[in-house]
N, C-alpha and C. Protein backbone atom coordinates (compact mmCIF):
# COMPACT_ATOMS: atom_id res chain seq x y z
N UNK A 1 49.73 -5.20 10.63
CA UNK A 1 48.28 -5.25 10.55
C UNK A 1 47.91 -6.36 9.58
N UNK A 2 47.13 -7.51 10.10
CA UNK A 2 46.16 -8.37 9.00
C UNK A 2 45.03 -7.87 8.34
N UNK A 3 44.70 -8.50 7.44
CA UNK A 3 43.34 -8.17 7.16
C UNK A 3 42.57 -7.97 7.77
N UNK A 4 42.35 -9.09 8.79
CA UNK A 4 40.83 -8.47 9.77
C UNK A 4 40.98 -7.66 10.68
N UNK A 5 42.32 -7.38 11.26
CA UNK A 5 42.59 -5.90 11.79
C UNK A 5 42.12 -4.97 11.02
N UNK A 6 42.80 -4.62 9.57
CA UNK A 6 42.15 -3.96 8.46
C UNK A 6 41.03 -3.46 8.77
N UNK A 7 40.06 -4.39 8.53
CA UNK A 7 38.33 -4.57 8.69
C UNK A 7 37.93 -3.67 9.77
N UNK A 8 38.36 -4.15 10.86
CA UNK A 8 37.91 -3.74 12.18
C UNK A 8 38.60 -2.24 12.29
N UNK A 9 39.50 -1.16 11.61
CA UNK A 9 39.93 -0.31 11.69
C UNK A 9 39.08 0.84 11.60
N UNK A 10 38.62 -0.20 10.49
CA UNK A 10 37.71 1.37 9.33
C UNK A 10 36.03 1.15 10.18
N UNK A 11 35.95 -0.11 10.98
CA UNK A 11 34.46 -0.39 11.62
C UNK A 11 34.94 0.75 12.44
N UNK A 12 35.74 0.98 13.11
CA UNK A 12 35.91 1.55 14.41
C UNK A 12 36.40 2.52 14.56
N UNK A 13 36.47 3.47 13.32
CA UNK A 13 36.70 4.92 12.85
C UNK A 13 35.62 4.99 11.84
N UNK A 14 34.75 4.81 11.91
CA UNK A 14 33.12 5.09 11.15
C UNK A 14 32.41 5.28 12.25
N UNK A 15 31.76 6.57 12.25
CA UNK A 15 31.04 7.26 13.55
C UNK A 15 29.58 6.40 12.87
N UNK A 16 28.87 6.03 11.92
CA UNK A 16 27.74 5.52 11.65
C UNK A 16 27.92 3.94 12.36
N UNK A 17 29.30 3.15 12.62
CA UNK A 17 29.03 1.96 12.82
C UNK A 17 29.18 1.81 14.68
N UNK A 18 30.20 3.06 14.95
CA UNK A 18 29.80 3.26 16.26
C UNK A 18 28.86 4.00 17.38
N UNK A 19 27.96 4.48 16.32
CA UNK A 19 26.65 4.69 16.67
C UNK A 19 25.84 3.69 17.12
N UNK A 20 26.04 2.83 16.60
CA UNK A 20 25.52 1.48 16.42
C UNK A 20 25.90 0.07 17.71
N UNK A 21 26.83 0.48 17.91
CA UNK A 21 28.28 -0.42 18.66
C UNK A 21 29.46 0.23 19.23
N UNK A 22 29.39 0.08 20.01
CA UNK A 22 30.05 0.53 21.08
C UNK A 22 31.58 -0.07 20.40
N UNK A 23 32.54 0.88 20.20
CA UNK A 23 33.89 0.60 19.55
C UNK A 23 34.58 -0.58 20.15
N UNK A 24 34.24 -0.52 22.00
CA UNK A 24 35.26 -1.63 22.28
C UNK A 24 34.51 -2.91 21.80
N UNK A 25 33.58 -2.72 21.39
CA UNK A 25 33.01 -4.16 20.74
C UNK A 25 33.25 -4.81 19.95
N UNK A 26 33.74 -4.65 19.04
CA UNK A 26 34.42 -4.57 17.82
C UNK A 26 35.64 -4.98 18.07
N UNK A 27 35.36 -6.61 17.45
CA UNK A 27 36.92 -7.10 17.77
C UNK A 27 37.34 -8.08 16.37
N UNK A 28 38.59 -8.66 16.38
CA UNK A 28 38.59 -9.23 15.21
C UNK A 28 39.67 -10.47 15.30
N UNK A 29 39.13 -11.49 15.05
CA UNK A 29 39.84 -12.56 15.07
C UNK A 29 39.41 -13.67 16.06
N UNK A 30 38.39 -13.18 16.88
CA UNK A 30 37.96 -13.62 18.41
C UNK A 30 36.26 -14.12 17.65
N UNK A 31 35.72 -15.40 18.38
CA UNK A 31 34.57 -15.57 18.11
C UNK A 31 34.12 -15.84 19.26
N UNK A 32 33.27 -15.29 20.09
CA UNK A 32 32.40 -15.06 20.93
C UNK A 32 31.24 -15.83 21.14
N UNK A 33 31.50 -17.10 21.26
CA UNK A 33 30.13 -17.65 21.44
C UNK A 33 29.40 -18.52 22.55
N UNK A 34 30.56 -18.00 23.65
CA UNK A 34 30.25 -18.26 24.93
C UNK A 34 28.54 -17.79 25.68
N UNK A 35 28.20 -17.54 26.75
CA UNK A 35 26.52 -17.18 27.11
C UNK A 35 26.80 -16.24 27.65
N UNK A 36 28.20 -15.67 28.08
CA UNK A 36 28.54 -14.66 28.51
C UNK A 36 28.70 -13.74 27.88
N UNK A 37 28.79 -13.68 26.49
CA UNK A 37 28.58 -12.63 25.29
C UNK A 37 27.76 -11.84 25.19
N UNK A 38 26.06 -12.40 26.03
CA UNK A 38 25.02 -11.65 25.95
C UNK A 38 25.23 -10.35 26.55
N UNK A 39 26.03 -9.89 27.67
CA UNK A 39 25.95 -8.90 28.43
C UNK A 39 27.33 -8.00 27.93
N UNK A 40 27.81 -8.64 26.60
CA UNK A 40 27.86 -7.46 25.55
C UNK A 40 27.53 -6.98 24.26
N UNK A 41 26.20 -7.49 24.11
CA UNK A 41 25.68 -6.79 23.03
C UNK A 41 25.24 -5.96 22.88
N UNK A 42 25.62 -5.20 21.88
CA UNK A 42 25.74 -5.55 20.48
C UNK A 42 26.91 -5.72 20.62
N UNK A 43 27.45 -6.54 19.67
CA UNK A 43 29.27 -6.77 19.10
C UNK A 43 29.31 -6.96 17.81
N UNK A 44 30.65 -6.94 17.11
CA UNK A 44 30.84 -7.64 16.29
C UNK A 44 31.72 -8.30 15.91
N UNK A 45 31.77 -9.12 15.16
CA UNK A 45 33.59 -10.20 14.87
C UNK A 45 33.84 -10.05 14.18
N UNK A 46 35.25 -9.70 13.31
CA UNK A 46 35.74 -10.12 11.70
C UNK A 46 37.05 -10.84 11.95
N UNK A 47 37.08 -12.26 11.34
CA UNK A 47 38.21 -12.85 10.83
C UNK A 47 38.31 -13.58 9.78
N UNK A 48 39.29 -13.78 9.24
CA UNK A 48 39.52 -14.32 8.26
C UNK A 48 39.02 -15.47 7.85
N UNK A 49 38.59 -16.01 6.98
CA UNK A 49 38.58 -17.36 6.54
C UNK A 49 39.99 -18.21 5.91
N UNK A 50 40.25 -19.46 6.49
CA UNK A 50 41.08 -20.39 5.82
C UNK A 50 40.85 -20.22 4.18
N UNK A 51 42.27 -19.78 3.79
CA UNK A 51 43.01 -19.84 2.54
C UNK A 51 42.82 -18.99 1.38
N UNK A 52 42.33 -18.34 0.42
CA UNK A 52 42.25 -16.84 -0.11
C UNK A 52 43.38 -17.68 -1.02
N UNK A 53 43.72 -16.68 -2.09
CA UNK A 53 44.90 -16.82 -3.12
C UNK A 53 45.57 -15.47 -3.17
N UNK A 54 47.04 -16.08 -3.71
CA UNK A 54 47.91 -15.24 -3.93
C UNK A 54 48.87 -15.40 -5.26
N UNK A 55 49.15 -14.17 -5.80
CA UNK A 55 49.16 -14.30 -7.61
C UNK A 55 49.83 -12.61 -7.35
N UNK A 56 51.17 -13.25 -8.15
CA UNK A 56 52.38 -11.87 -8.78
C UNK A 56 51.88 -10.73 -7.36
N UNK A 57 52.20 -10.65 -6.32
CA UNK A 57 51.88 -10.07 -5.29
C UNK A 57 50.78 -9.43 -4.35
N UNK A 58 49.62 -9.94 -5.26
CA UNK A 58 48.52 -9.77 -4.40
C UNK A 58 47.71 -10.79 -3.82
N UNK A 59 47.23 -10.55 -2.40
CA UNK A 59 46.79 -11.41 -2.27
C UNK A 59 44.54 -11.26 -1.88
N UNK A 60 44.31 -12.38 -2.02
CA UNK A 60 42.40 -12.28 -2.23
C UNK A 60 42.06 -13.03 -1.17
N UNK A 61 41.28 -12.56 0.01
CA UNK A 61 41.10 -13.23 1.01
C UNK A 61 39.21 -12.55 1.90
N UNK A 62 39.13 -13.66 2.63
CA UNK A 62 37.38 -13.85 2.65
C UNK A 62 37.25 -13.49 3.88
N UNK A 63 36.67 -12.33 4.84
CA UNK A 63 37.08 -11.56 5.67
C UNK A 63 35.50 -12.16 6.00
N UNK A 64 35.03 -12.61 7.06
CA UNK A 64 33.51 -12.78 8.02
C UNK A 64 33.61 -11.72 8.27
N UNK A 65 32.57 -10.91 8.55
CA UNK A 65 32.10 -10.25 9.87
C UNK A 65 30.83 -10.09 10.20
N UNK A 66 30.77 -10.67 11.21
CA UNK A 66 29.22 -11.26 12.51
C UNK A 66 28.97 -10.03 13.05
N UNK A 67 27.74 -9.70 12.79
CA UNK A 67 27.15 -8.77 14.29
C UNK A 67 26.21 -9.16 14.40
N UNK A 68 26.13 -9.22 15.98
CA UNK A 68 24.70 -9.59 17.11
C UNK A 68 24.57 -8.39 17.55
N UNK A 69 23.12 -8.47 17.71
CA UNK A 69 22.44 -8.24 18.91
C UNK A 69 21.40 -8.67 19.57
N UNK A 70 20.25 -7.61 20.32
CA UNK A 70 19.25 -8.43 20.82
C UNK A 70 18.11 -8.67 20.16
N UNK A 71 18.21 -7.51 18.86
CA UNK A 71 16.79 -7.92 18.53
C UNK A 71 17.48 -8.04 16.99
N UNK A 72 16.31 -8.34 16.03
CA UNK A 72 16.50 -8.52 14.82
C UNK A 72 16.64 -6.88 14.28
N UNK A 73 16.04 -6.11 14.75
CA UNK A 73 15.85 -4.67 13.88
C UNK A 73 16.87 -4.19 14.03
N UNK A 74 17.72 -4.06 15.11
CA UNK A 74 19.04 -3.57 15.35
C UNK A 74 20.82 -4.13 14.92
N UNK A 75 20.43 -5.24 14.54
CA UNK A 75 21.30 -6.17 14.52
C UNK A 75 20.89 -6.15 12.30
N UNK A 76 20.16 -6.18 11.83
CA UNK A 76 19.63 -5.45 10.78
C UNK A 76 20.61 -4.18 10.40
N UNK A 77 20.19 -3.36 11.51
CA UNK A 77 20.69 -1.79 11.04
C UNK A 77 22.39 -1.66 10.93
N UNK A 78 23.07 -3.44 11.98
CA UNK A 78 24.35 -3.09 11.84
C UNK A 78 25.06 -3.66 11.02
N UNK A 79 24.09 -4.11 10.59
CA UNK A 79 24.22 -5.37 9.36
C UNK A 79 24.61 -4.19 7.82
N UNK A 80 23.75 -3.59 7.76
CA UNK A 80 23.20 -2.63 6.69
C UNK A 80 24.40 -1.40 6.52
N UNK A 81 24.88 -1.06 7.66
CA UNK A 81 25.80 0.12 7.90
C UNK A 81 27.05 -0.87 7.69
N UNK A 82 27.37 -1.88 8.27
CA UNK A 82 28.81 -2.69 7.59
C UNK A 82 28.90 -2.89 6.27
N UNK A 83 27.61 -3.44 5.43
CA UNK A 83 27.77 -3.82 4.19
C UNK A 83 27.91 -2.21 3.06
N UNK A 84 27.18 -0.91 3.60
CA UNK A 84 27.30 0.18 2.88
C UNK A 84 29.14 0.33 3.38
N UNK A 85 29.59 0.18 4.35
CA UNK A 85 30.94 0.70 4.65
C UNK A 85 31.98 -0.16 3.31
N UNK A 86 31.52 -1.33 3.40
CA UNK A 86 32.50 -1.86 3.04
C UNK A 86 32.21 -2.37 1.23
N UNK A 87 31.51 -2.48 0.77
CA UNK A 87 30.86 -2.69 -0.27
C UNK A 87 30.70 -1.69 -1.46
N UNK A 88 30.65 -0.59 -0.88
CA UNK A 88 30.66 1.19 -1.50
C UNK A 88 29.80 0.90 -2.60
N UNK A 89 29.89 1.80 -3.82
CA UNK A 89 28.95 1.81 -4.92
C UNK A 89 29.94 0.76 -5.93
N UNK A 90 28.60 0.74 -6.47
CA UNK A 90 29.58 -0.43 -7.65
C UNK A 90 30.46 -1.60 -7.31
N UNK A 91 30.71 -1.53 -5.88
CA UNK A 91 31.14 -2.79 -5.36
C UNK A 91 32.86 -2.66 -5.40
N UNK A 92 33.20 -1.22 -5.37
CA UNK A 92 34.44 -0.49 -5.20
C UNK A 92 35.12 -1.19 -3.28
N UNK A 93 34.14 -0.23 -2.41
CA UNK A 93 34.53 -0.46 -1.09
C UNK A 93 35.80 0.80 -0.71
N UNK A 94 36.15 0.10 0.31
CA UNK A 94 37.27 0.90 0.44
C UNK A 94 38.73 0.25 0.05
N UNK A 95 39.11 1.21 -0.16
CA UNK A 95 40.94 1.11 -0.40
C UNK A 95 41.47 2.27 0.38
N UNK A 96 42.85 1.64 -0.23
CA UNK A 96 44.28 2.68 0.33
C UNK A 96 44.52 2.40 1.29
N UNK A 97 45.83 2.65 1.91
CA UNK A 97 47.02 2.63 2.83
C UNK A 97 46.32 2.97 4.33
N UNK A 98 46.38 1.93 5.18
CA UNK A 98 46.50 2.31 6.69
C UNK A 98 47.18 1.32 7.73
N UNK A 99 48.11 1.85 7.80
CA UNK A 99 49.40 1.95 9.05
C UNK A 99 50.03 0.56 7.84
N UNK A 100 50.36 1.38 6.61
CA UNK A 100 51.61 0.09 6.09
C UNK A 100 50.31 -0.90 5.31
N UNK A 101 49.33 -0.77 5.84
CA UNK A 101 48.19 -2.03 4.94
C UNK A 101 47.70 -1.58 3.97
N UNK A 102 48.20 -2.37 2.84
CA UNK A 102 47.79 -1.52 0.99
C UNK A 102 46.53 -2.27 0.56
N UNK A 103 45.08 -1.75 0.33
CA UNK A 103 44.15 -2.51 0.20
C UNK A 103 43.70 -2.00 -0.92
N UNK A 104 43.58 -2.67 -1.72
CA UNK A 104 42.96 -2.36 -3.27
C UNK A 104 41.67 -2.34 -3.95
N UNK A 105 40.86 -3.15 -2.68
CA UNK A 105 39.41 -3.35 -3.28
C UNK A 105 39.13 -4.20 -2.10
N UNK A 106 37.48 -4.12 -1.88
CA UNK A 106 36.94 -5.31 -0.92
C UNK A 106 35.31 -4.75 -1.58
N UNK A 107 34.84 -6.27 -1.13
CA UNK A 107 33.34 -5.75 -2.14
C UNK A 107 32.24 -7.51 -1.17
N UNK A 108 31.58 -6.98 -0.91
CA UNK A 108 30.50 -8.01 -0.45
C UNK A 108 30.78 -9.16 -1.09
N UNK A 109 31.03 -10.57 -0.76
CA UNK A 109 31.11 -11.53 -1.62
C UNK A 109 29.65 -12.87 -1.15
N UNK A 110 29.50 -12.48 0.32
CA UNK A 110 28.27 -13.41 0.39
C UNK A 110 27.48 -12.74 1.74
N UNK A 111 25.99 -12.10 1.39
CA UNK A 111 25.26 -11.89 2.69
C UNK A 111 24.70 -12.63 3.36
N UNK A 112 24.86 -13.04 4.41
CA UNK A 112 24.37 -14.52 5.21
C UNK A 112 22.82 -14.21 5.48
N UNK A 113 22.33 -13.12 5.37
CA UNK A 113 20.81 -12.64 6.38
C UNK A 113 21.33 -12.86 7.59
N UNK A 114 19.85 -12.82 7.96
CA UNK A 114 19.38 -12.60 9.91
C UNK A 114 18.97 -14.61 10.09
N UNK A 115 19.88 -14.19 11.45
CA UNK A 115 19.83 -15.92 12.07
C UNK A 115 19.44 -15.48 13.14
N UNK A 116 19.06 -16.33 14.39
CA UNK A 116 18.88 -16.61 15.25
C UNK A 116 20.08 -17.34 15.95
N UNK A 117 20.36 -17.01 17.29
CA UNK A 117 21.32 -17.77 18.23
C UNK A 117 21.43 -18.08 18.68
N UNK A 118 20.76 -19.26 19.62
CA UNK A 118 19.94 -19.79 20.60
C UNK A 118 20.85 -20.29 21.93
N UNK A 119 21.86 -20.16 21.28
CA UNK A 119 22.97 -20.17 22.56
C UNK A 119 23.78 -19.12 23.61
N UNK A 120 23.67 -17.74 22.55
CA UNK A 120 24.26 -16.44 23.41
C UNK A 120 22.78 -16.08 24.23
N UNK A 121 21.42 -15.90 24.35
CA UNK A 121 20.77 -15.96 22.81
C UNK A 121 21.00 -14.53 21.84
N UNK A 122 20.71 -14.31 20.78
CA UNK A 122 20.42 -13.38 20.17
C UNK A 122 20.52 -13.36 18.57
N UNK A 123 20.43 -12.59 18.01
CA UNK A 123 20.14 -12.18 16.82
C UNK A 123 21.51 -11.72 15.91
N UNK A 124 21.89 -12.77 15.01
CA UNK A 124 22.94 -12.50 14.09
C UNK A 124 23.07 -12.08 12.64
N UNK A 125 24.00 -11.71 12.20
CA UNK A 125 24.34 -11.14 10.06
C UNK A 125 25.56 -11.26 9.96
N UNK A 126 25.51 -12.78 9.40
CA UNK A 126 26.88 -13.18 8.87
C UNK A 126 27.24 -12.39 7.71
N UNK A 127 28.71 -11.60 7.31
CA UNK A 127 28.30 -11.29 5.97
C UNK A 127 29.94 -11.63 5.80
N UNK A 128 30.03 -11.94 4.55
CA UNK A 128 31.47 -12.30 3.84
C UNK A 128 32.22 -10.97 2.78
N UNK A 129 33.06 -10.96 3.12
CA UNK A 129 33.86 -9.98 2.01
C UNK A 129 34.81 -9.76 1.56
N UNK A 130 35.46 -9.65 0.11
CA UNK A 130 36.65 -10.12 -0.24
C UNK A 130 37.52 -9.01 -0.35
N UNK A 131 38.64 -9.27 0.33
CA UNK A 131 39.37 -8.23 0.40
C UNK A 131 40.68 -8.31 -0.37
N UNK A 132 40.97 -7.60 -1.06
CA UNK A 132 42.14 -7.70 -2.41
C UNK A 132 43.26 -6.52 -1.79
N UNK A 133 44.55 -7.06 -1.72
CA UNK A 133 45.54 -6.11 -0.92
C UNK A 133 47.06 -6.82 -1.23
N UNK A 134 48.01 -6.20 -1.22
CA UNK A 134 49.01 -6.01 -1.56
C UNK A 134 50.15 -7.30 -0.36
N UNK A 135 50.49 -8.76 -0.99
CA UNK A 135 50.82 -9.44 0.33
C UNK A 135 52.18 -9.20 1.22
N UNK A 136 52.77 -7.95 0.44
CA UNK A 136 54.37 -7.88 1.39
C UNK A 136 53.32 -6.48 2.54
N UNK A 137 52.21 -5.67 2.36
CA UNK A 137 52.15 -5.53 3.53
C UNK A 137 51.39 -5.87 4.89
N UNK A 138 51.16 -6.83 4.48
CA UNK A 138 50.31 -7.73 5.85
C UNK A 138 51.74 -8.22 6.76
N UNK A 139 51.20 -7.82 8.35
CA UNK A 139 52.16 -8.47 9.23
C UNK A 139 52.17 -8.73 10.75
């Protein structure tokens, strides 16, 4: 499991984010920005960003995750339910062990707001988040 597998684990075992989004939507590593995307929204993406650091075995890395949809209010609400999932109080988030992946902390590092997409078309929330985890178990 990578990181943005990671990400997409805990999106897709949270009954609040698949309330929201339909689980098979929820993908990670894939960016969707074909016109054919429209006729699955809502979605969302998480992958990694190029390069993060690594120091005495951990490693710090910048996890995207995009959700569209069609309108701004909804695409808002999935915006809002990712950043409470992953962000927690105090900027804790989640941790601990799943399937071998040791995650120590992840905490909002940049909220993009609400864009416009004039190419799928629809309504996007870039949001960034740093995820701090253990590098012998990523694989």
């Amino acid at each position: 499991m990578n990181a943005s597998e990671f990400m997409c684990y805990h999106m897709i075992h949270s009954s609040t984010i698949t309330s929201l989004v339909n689980s098979a939507n929820i993908k990670h590593g894939i960016k969707w920005l074909s016109a054919s995307a429209a006729s699955n929204l809502p979605f969302i993406v998480a992958y990694e960003l190029p390069g993060g650091t690594e120091y005495q075995g951990v490693c710090s890395k910048i996890i995207t995750i995009i959700s569209r949809a069609v309108d701004e209010g909804a695409v808002d609400d999935i915006s809002r339910a990712i950043k409470k999932l992953f962000n927690g109080s105090a900027a804790t988030g989640i941790y601990g062990t799943i399937n071998n992946f040791d995650a120590m902390r992840c905490s909002l590092e940049n909220p993009g707001g609400i864009l416009y997409e004039s190419v799928i078309p629809c309504w996007s929330a870039p949001n960034d988040f740093r995820l701090v985890y253990s590098i012998d178990t990523e694989s």
